[in-house]
C-alpha atoms as a PDB file:
ATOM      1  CA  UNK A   1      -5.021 -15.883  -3.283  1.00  0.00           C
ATOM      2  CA  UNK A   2      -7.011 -13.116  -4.106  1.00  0.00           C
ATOM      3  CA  UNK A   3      -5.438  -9.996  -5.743  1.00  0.00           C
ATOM      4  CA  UNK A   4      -7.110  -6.329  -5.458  1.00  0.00           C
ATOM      5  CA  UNK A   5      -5.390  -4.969  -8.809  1.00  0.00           C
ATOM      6  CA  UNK A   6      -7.904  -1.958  -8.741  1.00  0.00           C
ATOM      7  CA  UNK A   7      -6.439  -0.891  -5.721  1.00  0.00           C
ATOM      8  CA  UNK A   8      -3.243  -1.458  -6.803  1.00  0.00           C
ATOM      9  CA  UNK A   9      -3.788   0.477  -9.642  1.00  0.00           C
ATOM     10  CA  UNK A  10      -4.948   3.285  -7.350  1.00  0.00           C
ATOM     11  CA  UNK A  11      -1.972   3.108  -5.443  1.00  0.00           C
ATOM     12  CA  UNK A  12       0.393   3.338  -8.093  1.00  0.00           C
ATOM     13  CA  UNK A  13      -1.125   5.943  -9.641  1.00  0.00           C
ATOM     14  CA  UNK A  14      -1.701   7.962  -6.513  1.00  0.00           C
ATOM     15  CA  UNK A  15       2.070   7.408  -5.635  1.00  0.00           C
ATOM     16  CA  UNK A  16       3.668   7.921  -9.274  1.00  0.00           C
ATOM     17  CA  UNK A  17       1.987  11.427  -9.679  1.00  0.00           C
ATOM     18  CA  UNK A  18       2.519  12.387  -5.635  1.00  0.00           C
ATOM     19  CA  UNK A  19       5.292  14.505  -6.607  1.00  0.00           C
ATOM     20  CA  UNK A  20       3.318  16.454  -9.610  1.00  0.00           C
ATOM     21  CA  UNK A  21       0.658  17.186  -6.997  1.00  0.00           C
ATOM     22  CA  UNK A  22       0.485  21.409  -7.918  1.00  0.00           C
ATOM     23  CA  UNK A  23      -2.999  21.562  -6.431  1.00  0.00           C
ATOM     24  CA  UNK A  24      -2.353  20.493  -2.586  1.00  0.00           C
ATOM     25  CA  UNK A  25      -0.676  23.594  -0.687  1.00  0.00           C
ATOM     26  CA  UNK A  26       1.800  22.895   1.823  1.00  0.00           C
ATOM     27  CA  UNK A  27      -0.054  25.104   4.366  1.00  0.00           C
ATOM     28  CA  UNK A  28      -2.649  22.306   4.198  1.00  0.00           C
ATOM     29  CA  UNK A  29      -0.247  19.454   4.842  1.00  0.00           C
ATOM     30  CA  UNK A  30      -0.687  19.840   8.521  1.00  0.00           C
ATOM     31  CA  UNK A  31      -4.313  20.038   9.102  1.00  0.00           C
ATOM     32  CA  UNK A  32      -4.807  17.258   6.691  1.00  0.00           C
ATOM     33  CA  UNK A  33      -2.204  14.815   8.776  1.00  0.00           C
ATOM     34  CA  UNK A  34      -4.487  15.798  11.701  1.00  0.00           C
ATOM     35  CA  UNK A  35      -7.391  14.963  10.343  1.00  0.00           C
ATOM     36  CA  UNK A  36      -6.336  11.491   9.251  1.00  0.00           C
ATOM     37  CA  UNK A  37      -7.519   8.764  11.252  1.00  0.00           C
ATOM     38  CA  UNK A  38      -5.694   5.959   9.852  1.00  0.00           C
ATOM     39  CA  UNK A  39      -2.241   4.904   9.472  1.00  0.00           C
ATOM     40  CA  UNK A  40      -2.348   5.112   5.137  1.00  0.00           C
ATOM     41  CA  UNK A  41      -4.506   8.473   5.726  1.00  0.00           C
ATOM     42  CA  UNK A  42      -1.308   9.969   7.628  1.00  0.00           C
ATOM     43  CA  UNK A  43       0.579   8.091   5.247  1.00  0.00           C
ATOM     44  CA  UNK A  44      -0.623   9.546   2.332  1.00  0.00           C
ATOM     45  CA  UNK A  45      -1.406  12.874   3.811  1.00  0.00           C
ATOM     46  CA  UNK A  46       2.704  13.064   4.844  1.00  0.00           C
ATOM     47  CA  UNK A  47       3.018  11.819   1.520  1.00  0.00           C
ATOM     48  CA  UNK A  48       1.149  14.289  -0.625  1.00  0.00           C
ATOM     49  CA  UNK A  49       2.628  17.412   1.898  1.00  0.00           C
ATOM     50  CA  UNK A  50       6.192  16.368   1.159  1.00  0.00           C
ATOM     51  CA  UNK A  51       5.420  16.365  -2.585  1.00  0.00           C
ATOM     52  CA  UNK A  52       3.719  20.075  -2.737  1.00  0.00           C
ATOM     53  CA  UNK A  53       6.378  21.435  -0.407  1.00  0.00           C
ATOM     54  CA  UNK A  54       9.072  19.834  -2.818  1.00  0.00           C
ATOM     55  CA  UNK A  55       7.079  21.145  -5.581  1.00  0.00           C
ATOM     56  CA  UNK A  56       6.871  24.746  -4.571  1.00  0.00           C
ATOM     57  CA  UNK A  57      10.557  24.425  -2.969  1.00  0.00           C
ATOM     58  CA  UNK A  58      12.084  23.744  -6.711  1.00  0.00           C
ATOM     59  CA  UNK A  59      10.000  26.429  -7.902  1.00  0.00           C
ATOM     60  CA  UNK A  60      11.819  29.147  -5.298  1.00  0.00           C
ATOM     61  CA  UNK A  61      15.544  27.478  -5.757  1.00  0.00           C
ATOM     62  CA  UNK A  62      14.909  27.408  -9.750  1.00  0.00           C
ATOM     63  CA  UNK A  63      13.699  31.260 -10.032  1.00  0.00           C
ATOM     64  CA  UNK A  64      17.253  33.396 -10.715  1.00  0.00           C
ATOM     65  CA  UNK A  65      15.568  35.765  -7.806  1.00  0.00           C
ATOM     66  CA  UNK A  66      15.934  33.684  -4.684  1.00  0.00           C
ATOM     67  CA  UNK A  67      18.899  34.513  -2.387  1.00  0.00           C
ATOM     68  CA  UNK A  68      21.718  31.534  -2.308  1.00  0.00           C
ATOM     69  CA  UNK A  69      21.010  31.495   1.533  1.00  0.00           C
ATOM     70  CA  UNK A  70      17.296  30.323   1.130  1.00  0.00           C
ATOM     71  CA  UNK A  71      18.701  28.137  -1.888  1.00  0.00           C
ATOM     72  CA  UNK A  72      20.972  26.468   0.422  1.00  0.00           C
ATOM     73  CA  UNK A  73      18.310  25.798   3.248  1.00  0.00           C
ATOM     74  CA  UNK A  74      16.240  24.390   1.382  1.00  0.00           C
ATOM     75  CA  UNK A  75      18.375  22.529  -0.490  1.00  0.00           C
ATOM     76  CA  UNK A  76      19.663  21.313   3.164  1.00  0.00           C
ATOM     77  CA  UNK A  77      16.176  20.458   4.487  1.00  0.00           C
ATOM     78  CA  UNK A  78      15.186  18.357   1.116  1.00  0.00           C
ATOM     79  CA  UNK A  79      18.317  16.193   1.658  1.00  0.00           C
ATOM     80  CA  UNK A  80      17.113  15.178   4.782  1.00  0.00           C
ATOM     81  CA  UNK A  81      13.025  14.869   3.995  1.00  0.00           C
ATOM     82  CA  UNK A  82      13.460  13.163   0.601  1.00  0.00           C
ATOM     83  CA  UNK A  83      15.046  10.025   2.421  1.00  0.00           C
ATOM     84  CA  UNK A  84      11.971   9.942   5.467  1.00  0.00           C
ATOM     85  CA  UNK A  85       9.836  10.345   2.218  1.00  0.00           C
ATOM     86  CA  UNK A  86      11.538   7.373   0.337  1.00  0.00           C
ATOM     87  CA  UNK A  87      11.246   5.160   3.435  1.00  0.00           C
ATOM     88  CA  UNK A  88       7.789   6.170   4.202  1.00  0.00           C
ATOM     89  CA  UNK A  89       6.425   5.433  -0.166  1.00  0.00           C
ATOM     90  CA  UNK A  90       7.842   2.030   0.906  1.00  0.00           C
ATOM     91  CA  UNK A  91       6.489   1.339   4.082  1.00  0.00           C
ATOM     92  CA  UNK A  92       3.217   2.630   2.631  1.00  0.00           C
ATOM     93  CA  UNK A  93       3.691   0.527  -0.452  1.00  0.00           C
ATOM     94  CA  UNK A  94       4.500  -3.004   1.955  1.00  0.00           C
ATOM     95  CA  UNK A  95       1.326  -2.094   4.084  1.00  0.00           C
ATOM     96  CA  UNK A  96      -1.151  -1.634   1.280  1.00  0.00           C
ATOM     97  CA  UNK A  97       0.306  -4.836  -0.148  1.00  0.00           C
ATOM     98  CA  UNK A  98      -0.167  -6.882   3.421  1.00  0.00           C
ATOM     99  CA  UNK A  99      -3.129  -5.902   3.706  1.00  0.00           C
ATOM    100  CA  UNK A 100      -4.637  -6.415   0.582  1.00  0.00           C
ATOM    101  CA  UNK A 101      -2.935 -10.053   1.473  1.00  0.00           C
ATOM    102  CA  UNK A 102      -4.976 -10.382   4.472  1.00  0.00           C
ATOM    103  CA  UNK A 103      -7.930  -9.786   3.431  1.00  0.00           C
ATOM    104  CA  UNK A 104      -7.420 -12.121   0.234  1.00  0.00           C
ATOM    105  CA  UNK A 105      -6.767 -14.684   3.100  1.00  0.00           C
ATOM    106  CA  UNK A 106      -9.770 -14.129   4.940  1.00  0.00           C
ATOM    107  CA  UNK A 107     -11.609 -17.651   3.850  1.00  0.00           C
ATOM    108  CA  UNK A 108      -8.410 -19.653   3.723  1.00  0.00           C
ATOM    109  CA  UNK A 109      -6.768 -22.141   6.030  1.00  0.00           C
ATOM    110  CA  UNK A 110      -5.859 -21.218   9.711  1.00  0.00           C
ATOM    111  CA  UNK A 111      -2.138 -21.244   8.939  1.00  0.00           C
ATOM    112  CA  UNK A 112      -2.672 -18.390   5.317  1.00  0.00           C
ATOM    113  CA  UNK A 113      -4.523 -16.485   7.830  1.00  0.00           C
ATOM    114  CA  UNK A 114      -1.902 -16.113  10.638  1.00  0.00           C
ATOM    115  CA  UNK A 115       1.006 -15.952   8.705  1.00  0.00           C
ATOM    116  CA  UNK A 116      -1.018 -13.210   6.384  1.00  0.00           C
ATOM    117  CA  UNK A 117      -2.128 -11.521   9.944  1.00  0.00           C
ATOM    118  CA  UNK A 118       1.779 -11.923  10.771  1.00  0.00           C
ATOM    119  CA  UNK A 119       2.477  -9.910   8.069  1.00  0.00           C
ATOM    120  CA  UNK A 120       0.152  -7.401   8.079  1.00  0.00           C
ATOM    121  CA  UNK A 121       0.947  -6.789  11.688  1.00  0.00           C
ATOM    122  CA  UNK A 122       4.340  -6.178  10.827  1.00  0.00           C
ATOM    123  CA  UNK A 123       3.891  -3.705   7.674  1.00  0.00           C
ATOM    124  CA  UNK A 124       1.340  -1.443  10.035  1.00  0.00           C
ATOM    125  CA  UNK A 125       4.377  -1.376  12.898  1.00  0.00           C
ATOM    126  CA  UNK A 126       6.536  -0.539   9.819  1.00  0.00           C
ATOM    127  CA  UNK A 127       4.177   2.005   8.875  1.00  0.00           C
ATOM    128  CA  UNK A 128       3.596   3.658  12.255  1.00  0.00           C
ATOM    129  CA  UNK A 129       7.478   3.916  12.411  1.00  0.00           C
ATOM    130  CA  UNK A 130       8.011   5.258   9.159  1.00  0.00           C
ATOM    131  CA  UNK A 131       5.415   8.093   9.765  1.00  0.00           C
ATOM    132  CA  UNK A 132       6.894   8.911  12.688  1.00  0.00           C
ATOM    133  CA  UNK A 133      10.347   9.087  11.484  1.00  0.00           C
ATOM    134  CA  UNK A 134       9.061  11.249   8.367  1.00  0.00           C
ATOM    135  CA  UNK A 135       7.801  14.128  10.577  1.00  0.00           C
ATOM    136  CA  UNK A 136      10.398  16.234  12.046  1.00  0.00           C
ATOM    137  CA  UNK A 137      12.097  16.089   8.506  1.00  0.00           C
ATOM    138  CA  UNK A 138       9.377  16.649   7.130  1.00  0.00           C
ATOM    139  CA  UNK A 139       8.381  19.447   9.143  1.00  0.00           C
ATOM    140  CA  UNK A 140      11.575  21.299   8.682  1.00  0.00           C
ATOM    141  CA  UNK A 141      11.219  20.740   4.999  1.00  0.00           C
ATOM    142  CA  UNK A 142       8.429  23.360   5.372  1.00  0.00           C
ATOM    143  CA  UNK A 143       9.482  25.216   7.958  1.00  0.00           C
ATOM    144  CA  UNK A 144      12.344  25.971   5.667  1.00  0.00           C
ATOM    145  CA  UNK A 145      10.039  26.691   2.886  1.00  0.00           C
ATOM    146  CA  UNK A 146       7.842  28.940   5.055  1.00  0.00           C
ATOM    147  CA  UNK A 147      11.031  31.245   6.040  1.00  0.00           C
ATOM    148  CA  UNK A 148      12.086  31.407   2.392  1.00  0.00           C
ATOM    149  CA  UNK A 149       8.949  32.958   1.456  1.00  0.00           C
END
């Protein structure tokens, strides 16, 4: 079996330094889920919007400034993204992982190959379910941060 550890490499990286991402706005987070074509483009894209609206979110409920109200809203909407964004890093994680599988399995027997395909399969339904599940939270996460602004 064929491992990828460059891309696994990649993907930890990409996924351990998510939530430091100070660069990505979370006005962008939409039109960059649009534009992705793939199910780990919208995965990452979800995943990379989450982080800067979390980012910029603990920046509003940490300055002395911010009226308790917004505190509490988005305090509110992060306890219900953070889980969809938990479930989606591991959906993402199991996909890239199945994948990578599959295509180590691509000269092996006909029984590696389907049960890898099997798998793979699976993770992208996974996937596709966890992306759609992280939206609405996600989108309330910064509709919450938009109003607070």
């Amino acid at each position: 079996m064929r491992r990828h550890p460059l891309r696994a490499a990649l993907l930890a990286i990409a996924l351990s330094v998510t939530p430091a991402c100070a660069a990505f706005r979370a006005a962008d987070a939409v039109n960059t889920v649009a534009a992705a074509e793939t199910a780990d483009q919208k995965a990452y894209a979800l995943l990379l919007g989450y982080a800067a609206v979390l980012e910029e979110a603990t920046d509003i409920v940490a300055d002395p400034e911010t009226p308790p109200p917004v505190k509490t809203a988005l305090a509110r909407a992060e306890r219900i993204a953070t889980p969809a964004a938990d479930m989606l890093r591991v959906a993402f994680a199991t996909y890239l992982r199945a994948r990578a599988d599959y295509e180590a399995q691509i000269g092996a027997d006909a029984s590696r190959r389907e049960r890898a395909a099997a798998a793979f399969v699976l993770a992208a339904q996974a996937l596709d379910e966890a992306i759609t599940r992280a939206r609405d939270p996600f989108a309330a996460f910064t509709a919450a941060l938009k109003q607070s602004r």
